[in-house]
Protein backbone atom coordinates (compact mmCIF):
# COMPACT_ATOMS: atom_id res chain seq x y z
CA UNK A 1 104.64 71.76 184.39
CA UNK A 2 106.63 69.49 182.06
CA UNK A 3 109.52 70.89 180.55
CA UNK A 4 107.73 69.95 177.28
CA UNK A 5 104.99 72.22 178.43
CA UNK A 6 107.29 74.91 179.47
CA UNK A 7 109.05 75.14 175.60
CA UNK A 8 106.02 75.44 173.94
CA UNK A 9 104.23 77.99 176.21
CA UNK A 10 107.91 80.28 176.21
CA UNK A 11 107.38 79.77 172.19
CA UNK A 12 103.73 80.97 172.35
CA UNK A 13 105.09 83.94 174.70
CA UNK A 14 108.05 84.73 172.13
CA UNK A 15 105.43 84.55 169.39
CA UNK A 16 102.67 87.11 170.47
CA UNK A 17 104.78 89.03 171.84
CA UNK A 18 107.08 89.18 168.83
CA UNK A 19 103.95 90.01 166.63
CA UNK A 20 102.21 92.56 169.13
CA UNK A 21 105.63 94.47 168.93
CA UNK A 22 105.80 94.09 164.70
CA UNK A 23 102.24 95.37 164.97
CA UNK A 24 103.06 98.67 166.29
CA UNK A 25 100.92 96.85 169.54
CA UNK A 26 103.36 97.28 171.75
CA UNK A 27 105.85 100.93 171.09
CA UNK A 28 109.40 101.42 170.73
CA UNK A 29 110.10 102.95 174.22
CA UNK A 30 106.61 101.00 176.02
CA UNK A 31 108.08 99.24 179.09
CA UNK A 32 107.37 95.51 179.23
CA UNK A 33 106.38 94.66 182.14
CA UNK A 34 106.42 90.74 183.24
CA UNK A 35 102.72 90.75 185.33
CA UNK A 36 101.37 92.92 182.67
CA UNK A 37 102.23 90.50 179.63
CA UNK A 38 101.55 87.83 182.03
CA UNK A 39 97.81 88.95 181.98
CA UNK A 40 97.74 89.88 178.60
CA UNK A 41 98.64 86.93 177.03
CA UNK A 42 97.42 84.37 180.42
CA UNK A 43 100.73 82.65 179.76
CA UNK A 44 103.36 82.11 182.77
CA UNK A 45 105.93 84.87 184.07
CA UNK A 46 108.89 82.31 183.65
CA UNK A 47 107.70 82.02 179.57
CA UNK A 48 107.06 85.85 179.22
CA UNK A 49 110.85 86.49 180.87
CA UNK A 50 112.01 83.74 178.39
CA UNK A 51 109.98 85.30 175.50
CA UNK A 52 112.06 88.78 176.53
CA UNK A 53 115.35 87.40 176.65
CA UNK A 54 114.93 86.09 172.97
CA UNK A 55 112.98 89.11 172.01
CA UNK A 56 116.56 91.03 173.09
CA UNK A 57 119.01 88.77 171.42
CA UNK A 58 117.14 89.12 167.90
CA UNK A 59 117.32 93.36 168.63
CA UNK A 60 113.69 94.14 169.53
CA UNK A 61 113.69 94.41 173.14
CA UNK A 62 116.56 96.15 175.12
CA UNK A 63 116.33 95.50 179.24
CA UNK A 64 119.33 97.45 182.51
CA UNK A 65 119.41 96.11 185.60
CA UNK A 66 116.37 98.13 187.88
CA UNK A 67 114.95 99.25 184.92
CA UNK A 68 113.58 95.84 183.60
CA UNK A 69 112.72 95.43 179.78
CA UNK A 70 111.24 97.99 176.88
CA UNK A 71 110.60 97.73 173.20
CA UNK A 72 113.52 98.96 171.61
CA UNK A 73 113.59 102.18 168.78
CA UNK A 74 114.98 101.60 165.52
CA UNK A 75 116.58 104.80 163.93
CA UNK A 76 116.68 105.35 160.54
CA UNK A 77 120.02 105.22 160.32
CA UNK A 78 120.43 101.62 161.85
CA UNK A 79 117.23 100.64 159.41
CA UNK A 80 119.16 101.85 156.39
CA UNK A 81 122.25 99.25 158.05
CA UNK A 82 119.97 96.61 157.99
CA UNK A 83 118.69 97.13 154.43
CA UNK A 84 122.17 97.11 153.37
CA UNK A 85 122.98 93.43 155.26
CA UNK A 86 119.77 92.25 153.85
CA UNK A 87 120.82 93.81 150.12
CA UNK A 88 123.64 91.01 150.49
CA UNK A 89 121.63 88.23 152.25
CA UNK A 90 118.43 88.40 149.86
CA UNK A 91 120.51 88.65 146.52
CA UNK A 92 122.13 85.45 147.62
CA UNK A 93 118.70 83.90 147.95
CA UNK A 94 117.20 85.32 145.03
CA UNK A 95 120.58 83.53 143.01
CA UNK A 96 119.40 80.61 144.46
CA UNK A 97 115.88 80.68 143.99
CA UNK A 98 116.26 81.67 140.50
CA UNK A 99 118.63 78.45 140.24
CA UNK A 100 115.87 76.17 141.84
CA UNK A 101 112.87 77.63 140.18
CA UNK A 102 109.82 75.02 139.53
CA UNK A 103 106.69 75.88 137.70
CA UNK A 104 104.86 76.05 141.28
CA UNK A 105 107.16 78.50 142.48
CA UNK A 106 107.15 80.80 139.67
CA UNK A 107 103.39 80.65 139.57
CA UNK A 108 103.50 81.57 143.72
CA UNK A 109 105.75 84.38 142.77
CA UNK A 110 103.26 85.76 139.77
CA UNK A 111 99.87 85.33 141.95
CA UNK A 112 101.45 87.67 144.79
CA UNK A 113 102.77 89.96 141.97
CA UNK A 114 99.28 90.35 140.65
CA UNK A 115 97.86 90.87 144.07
CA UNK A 116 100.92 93.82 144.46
CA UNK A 117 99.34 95.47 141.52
CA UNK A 118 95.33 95.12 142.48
CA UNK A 119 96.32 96.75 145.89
CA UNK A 120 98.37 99.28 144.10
CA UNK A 121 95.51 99.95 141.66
CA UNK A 122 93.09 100.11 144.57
CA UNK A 123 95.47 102.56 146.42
CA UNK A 124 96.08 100.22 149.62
CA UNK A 125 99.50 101.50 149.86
CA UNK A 126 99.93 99.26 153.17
CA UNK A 127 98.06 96.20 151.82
CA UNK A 128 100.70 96.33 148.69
CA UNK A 129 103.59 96.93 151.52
CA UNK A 130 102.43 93.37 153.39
CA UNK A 131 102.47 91.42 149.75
CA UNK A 132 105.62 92.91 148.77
CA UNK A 133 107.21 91.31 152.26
CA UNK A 134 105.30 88.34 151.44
CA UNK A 135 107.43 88.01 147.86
CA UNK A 136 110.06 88.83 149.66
CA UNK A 137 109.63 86.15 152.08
CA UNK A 138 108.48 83.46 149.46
CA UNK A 139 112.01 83.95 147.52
CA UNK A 140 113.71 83.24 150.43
CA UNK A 141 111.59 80.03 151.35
CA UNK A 142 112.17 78.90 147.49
CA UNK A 143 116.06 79.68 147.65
CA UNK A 144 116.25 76.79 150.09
CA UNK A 145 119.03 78.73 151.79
CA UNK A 146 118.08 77.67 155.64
CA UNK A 147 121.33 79.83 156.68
CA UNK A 148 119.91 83.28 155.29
CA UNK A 149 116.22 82.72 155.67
CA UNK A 150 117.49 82.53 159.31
CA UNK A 151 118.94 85.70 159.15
CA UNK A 152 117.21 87.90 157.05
CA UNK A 153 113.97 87.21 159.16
CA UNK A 154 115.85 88.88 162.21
CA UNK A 155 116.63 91.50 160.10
CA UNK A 156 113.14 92.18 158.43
CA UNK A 157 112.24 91.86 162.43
CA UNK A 158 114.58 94.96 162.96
CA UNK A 159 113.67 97.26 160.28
CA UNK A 160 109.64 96.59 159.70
CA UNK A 161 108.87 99.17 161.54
CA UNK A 162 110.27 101.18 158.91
CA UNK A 163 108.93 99.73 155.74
CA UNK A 164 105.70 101.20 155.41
CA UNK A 165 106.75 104.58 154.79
CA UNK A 166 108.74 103.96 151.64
CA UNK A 167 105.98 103.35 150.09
CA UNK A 168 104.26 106.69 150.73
CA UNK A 169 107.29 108.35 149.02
CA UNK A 170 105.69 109.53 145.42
CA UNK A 171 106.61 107.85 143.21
CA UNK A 172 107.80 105.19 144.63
CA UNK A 173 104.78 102.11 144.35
CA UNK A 174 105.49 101.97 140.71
CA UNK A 175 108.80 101.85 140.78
CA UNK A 176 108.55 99.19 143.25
CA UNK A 177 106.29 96.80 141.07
CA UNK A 178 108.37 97.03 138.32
CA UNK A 179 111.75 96.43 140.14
CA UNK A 180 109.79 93.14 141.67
CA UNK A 181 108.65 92.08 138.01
CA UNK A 182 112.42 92.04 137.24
CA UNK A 183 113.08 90.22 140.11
CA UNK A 184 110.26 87.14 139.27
CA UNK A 185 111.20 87.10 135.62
CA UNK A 186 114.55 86.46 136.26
CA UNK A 187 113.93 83.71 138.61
CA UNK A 188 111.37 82.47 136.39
CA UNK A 189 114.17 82.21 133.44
CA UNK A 190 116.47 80.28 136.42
CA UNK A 191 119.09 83.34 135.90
CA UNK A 192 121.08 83.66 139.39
CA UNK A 193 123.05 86.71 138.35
CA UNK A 194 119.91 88.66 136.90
CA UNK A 195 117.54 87.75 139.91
CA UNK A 196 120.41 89.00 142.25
CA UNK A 197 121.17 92.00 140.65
CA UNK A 198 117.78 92.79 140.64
CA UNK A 199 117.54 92.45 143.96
CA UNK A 200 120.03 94.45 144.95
CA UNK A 201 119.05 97.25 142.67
CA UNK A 202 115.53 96.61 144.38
CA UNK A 203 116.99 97.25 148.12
CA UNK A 204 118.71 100.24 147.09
CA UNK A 205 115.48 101.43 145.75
CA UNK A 206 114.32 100.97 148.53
CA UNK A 207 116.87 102.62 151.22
CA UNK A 208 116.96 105.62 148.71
CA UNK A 209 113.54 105.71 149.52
CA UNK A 210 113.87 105.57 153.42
CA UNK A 211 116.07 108.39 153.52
CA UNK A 212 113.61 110.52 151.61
CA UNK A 213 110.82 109.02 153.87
CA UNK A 214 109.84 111.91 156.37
CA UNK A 215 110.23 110.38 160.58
């Protein structure tokens, strides 16, 4: 196979597997077997094994000699550590997505909002968690900050696992839209130090809420 070939079908193997494990597909603790993925996916042993060794740079998989490869646990402890690094990482983006706010991106921002508050009205507690990491993601795409979109996605990677029970904490949904409505207004009024405050106060929110979460 070309080495062309070979790239894009260790890509494909990185990306299902990376999703399968962010679904809750594949559990912290599930051994990862090369033959087995191999099957699962009908992509190439040599891609899956490259797919692994990626998986365990970005934190997701852990591997020991004779033991081969498993998805690796998050604790809540090391999830709070990561909400902390991202605290930093995403108030730097929201300062500069505030500071490069169009009209486009500001409406982007207010259509996911208003989708946040159907689902909350609905009471799809998980359908409002997935929007809220889609705002989340869409501020970092409009900061233009290649650097920390880089590493806040291995981050998010790390600690998703963990995100959908803050929002079961009572309480905690409403607080949640309204910390996210200061968040959009402030990028929408191009104010860097308001939208990153914000932010931050947003991320403490929401490890105050982890270590209430039960698990």
């Amino acid at each position: 196979m070309p080495t062309a070939e070979k790239a894009t079908e260790a890509q494909t193997a990185y990306r299902r597997i990376r999703e399968a494990i962010l679904a809750g597909e594949l559990l912290p603790g599930q051994r990862l077997v090369e033959k087995d993925l191999s099957e699962r996916f009908g992509l190439g042993r040599a891609a899956i094994r490259t797919a692994l060794a990626r998986l365990e740079q970005e934190g997701l998989v852990e591997s020991a000699p004779y033991r081969g490869a498993w998805v690796r646990a998050i604790s809540k402890e090391e999830a709070l550590e990561v909400l902390e690094a991202r605290m930093a990482l995403e108030s730097l983006a929201a300062r500069h997505a505030a500071l490069k706010a169009t009209p486009e991106g500001v409406a982007r921002l207010r259509a996911i909002l208003r989708e946040m508050e159907a689902k909350k009205a609905e009471g799809d507690l998980l359908g409002m968690s997935e929007l809220n990491a889609l705002l989340h993601r869409t501020i970092v795409e409009l900061s233009g900050h290649k650097t920390a979109a880089r590493l806040i996605e291995a981050l998010r990677a790390q600690g998703v696992r963990h995100q959908y029970r803050t929002v079961l904490v009572p309480g905690r949904p409403d607080r949640s839209l309204e910390e996210h409505r200061r968040i959009v207004e402030a990028i929408a009024k191009g104010d860097g130090e308001e939208a990153a405050r914000a932010m931050a106060e947003h991320l403490q929110g929401v490890m105050e809420a982890l270590k209430r979460a039960g698990g």
